[in-house]
Protein backbone atom coordinates (compact mmCIF):
# COMPACT_ATOMS: atom_id res chain seq x y z
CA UNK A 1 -10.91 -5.93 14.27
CA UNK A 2 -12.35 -2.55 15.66
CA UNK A 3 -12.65 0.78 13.67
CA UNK A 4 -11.09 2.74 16.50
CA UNK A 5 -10.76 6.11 14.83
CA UNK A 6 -11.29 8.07 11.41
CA UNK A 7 -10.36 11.03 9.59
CA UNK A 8 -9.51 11.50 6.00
CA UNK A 9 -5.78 11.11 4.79
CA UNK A 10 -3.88 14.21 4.70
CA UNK A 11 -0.71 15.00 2.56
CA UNK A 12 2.48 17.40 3.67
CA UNK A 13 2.77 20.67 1.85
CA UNK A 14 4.02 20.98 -0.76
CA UNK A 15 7.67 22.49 -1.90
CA UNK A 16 6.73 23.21 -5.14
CA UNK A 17 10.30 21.16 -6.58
CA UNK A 18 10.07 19.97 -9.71
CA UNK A 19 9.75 16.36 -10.69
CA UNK A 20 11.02 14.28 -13.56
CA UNK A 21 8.83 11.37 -13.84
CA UNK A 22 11.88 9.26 -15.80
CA UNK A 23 14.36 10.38 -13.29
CA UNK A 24 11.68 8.86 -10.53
CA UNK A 25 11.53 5.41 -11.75
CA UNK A 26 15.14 5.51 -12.48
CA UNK A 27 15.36 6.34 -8.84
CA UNK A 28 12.52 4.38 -7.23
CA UNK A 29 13.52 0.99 -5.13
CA UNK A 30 11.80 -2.10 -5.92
CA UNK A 31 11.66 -5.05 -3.41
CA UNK A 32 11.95 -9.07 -4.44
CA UNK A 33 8.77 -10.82 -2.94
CA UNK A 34 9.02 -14.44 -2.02
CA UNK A 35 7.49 -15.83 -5.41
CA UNK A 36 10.55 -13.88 -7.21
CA UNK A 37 8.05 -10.91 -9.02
CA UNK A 38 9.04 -7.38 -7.78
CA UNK A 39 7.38 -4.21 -6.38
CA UNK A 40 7.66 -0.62 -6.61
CA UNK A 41 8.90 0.38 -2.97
CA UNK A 42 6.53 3.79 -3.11
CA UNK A 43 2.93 3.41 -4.15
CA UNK A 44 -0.33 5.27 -4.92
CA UNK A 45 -3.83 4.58 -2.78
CA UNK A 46 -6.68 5.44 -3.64
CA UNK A 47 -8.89 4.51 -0.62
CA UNK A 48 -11.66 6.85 0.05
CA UNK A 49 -11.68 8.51 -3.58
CA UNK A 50 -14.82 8.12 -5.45
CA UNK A 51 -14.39 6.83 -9.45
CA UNK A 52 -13.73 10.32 -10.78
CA UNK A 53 -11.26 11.58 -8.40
CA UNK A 54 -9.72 8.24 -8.19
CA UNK A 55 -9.11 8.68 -12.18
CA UNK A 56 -7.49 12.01 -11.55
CA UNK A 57 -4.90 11.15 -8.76
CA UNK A 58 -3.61 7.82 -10.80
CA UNK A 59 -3.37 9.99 -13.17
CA UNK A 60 -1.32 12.34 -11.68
CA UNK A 61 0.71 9.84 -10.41
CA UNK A 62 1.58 7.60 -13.34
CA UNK A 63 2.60 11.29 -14.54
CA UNK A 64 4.91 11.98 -11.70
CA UNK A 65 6.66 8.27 -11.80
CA UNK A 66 4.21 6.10 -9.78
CA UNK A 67 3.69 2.25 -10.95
CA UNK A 68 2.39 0.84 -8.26
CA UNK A 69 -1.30 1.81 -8.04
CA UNK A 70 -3.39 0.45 -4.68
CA UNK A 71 -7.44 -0.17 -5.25
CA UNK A 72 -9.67 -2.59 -3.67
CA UNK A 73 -13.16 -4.23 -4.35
CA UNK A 74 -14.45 -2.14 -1.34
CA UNK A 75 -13.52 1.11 -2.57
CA UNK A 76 -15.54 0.81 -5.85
CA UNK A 77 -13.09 2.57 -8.00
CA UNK A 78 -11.27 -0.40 -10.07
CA UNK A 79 -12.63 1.04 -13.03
CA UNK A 80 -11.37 4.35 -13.14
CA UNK A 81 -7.99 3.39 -11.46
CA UNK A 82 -7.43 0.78 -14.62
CA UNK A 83 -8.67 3.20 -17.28
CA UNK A 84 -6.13 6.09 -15.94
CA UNK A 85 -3.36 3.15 -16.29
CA UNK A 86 -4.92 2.70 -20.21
CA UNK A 87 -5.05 6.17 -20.76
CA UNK A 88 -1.43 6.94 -19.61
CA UNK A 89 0.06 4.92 -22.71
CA UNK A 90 2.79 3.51 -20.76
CA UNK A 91 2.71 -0.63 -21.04
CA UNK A 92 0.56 -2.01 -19.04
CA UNK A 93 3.54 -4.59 -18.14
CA UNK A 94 5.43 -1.35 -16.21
CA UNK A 95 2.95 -1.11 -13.61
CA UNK A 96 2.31 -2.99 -10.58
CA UNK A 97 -1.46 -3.40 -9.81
CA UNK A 98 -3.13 -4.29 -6.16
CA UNK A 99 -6.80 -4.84 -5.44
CA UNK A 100 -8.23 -6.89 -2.51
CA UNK A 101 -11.16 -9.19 -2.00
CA UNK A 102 -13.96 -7.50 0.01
CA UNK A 103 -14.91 -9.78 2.56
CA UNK A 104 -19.10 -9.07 2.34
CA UNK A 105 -18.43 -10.83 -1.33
CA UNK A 106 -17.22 -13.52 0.89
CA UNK A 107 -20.86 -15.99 1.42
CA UNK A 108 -20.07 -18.28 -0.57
CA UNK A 109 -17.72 -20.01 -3.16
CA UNK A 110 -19.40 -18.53 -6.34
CA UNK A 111 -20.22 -15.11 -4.66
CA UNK A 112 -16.01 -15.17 -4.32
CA UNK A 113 -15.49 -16.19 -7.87
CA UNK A 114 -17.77 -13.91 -9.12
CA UNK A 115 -16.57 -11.08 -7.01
CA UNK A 116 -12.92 -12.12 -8.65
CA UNK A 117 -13.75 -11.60 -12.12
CA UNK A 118 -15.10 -8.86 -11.90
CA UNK A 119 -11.95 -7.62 -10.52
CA UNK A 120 -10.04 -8.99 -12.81
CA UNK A 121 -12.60 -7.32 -15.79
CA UNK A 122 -12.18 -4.15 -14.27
CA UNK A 123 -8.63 -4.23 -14.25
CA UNK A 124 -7.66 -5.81 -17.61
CA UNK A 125 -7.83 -9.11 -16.89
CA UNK A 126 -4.30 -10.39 -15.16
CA UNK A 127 -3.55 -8.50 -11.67
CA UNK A 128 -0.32 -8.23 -10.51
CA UNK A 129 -1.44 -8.84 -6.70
CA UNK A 130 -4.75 -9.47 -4.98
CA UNK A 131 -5.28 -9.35 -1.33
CA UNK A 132 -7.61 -10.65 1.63
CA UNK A 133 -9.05 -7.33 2.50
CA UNK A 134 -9.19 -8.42 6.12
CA UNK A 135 -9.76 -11.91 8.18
CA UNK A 136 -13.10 -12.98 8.11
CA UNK A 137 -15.11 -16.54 8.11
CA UNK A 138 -14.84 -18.09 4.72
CA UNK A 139 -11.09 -16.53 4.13
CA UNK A 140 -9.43 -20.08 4.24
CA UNK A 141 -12.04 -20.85 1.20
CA UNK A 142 -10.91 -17.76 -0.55
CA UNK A 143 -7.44 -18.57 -0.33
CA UNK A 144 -7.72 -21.66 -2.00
CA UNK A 145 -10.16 -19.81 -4.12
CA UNK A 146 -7.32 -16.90 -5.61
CA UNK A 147 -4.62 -20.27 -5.33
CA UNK A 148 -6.23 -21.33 -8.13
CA UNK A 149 -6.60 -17.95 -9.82
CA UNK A 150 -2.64 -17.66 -9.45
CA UNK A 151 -2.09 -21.16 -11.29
CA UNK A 152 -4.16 -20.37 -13.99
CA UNK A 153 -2.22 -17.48 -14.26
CA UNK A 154 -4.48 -14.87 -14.08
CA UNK A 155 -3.18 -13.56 -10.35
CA UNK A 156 0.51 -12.96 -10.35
CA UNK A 157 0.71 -12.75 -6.74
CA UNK A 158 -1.69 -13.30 -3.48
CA UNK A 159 -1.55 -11.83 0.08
CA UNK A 160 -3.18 -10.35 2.83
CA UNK A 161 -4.42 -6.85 4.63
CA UNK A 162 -4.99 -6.29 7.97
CA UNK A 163 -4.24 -10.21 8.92
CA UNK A 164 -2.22 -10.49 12.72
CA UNK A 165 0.39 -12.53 13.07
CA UNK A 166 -1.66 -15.58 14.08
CA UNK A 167 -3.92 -14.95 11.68
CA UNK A 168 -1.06 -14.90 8.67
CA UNK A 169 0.18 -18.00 10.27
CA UNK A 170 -3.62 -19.81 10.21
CA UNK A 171 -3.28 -19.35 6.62
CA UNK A 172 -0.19 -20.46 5.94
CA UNK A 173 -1.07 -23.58 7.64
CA UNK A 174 -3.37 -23.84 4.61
CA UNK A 175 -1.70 -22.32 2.04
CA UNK A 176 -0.45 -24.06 -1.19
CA UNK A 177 1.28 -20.78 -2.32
CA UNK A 178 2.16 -18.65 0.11
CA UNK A 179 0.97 -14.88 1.06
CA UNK A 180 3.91 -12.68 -0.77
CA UNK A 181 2.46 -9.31 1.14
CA UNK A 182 0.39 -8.34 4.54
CA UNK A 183 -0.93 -4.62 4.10
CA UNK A 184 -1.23 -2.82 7.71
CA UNK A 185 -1.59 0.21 9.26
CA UNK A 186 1.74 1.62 9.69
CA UNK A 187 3.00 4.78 10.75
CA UNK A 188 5.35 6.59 13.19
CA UNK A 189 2.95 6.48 16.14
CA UNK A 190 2.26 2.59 15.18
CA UNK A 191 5.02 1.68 13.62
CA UNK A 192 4.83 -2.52 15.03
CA UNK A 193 8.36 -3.25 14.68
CA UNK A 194 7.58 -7.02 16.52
CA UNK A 195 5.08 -7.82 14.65
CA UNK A 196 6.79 -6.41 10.82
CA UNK A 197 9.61 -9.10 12.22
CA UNK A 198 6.91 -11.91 12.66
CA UNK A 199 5.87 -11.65 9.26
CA UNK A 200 8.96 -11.21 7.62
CA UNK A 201 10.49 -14.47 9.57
CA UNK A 202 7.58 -16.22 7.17
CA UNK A 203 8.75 -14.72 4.36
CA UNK A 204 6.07 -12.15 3.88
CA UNK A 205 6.68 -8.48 3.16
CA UNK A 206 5.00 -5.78 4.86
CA UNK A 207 3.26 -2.87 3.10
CA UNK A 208 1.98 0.06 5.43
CA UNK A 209 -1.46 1.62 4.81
CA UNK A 210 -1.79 5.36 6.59
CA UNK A 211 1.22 5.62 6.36
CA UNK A 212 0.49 9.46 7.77
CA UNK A 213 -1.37 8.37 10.31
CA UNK A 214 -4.44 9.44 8.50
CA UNK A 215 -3.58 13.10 9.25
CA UNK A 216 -4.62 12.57 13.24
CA UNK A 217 -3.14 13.21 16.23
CA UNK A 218 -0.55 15.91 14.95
CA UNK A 219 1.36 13.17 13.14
CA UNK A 220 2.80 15.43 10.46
CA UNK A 221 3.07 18.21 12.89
CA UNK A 222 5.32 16.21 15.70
CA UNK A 223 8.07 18.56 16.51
CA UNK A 224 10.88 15.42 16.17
CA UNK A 225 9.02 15.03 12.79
CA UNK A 226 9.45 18.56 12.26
CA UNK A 227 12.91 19.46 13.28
CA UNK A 228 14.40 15.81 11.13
CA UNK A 229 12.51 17.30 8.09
CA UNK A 230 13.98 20.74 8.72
CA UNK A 231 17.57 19.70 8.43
CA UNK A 232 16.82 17.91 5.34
CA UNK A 233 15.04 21.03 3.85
CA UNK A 234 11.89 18.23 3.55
CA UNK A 235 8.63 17.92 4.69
CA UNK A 236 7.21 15.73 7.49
CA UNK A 237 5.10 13.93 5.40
CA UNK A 238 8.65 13.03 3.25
CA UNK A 239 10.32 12.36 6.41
CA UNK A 240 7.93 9.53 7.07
CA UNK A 241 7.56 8.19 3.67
CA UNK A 242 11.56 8.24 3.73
CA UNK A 243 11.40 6.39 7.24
CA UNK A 244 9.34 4.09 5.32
CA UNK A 245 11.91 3.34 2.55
CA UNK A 246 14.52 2.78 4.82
CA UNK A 247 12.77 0.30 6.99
CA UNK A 248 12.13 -1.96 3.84
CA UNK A 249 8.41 -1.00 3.67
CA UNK A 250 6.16 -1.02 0.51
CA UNK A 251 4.20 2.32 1.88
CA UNK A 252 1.06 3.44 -0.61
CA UNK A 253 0.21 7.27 0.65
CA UNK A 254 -3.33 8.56 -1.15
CA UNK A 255 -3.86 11.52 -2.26
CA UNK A 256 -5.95 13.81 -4.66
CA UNK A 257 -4.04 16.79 -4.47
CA UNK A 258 -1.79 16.97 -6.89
CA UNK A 259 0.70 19.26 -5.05
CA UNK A 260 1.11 16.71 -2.14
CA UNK A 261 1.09 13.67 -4.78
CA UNK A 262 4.24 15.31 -6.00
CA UNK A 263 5.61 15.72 -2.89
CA UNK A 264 5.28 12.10 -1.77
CA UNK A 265 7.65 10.88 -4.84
CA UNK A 266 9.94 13.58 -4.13
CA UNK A 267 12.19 11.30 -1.52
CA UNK A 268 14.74 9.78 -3.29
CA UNK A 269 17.13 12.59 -2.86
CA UNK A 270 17.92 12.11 1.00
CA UNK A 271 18.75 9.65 3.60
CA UNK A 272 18.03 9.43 6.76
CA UNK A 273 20.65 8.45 9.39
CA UNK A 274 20.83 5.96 12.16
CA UNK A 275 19.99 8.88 14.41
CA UNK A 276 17.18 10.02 12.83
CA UNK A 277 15.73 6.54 12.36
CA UNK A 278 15.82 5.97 16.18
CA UNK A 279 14.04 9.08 16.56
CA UNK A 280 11.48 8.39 14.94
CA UNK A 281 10.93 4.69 15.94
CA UNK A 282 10.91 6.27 19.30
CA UNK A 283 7.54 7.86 18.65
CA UNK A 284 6.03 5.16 18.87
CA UNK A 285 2.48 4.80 20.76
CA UNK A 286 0.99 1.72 19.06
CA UNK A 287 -2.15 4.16 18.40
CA UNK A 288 -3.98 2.63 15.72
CA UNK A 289 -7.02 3.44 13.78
CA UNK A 290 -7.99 -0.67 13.45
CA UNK A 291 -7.50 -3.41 15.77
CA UNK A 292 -5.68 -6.54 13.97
């Protein structure tokens, strides 16, 4: 896997509508994983923010209506992400939380079981779903590794991120209990409709990272983009979270601004149609920023 490209994740603008956070949730679509636990459709990353800024945009979110909240070992912000969720005062059993094991904690069978609980200290200790951050030497140990975590009940769920699909189907070879979730860069220019199928014929759901394309190549300023979220009286960036929805994708936009954080939640009120859809499927360009 190849870091191709990168540029910071960049929001739509803002419409300035107003929000109610219980009319959100009422609103938001969950999806039924294989192991029967379900997920928030519409998600909050916070890849790239560092602890304080992380702390502000999940809590902005859980303000807005978000539950499911995105971290990662690698992004050293599990802290702050878990002690926005404490601070909100909503149950801790409404939310839906996601970190993933960094692969350089990997070496060895106690580095991974150390690297685990401090994962699970820094967020509370039960996680709703912890991911392989990406493929990488020892991740057949791991698995068995977070297998064990899930029986003993502190994991409810386990998956994957960034895992092709002969890689997902090397560890289900192995696997005990099997991957609920893949995580991968997914977005209109990249949008890997084969491969989305090859996972879900194994049962496993797909979840898009970047899901704007990272803000790159003129993503949220394509004129199909454009002229769809024009007749909807919506922004691009909706159009593509909507596109998301629609597909059955788990999509996790980040942001720290809360203007665009609003805007992100702010697409349950329109559908797209079968036209529109095709449209935008049509952009594709399988331009990615990582090889899988």
């Amino acid at each position: 896997m190849k870091l191709r490209h990168f540029f910071p994740l960049l929001a739509g603008i803002s419409l300035g509508a107003s929000v109610s956070a219980a009319s959100i949730e009422n609103q938001m679509p969950y999806l039924t994983l294989s192991d029967g636990s379900r997920i928030p459709q519409l998600g909050c990353g916070v890849w790239e923010l560092n602890g304080q800024e992380a702390y502000k945009s999940v809590t902005e979110s859980i303000k807005l209506g978000y539950r499911l909240i995105d971290t990662a070992q690698y992004y050293r912000n599990e802290l702050e992400t878990y002690q926005a969720v404490l601070d909100s005062g909503i149950p801790r059993e409404e939310f839906y939380i996601t970190t993933k094991l960094n692969p350089s904690n990997g070496s060895s069978e106690k580095n991974i079981r150390d690297s685990l609980d401090r994962s699970l200290k820094n967020l509370g200790g039960k996680i709703d779903l912890v991911l392989i951050h990406w493929p990488f030497s020892n991740d057949e140990m791991a698995w068995k590794i977070m297998e064990e975590y899930v029986q003993a009940g502190k994991f409810r769920s386990i998956g994957l991120s960034n895992y092709s699909p002969d890689a997902l189907r090397r560890i289900l070879k192995i696997a005990k209990v099997k991957p609920v979730l893949n995580q991968v860069e997914l977005h209109p220019y990249n949008s890997k409709y084969p491969t989305v199928a090859e996972y879900e014929k194994e049962g496993v759901k797909v979840e898009a990272w970047s899901p704007l394309g990272a803000g790159r190549q003129g993503l949220l300023r394509d004129p199909v983009i454009a002229d769809i979220a024009k007749a909807h009286g919506k922004s691009s960036a909706q159009v593509i979270l909507r596109w998301d929805l629609q597909r059955g994708i788990i999509t996790i936009p980040r942001s720290k601004n809360p203007a665009h954080i609003k805007e992100n939640i702010s697409i349950m009120d329109f559908q797209l149609s079968d036209e529109e859809m095709k449209q935008i499927d049509a952009l594709n360009r399988d331009d990615a920023l990582w090889d899988i």
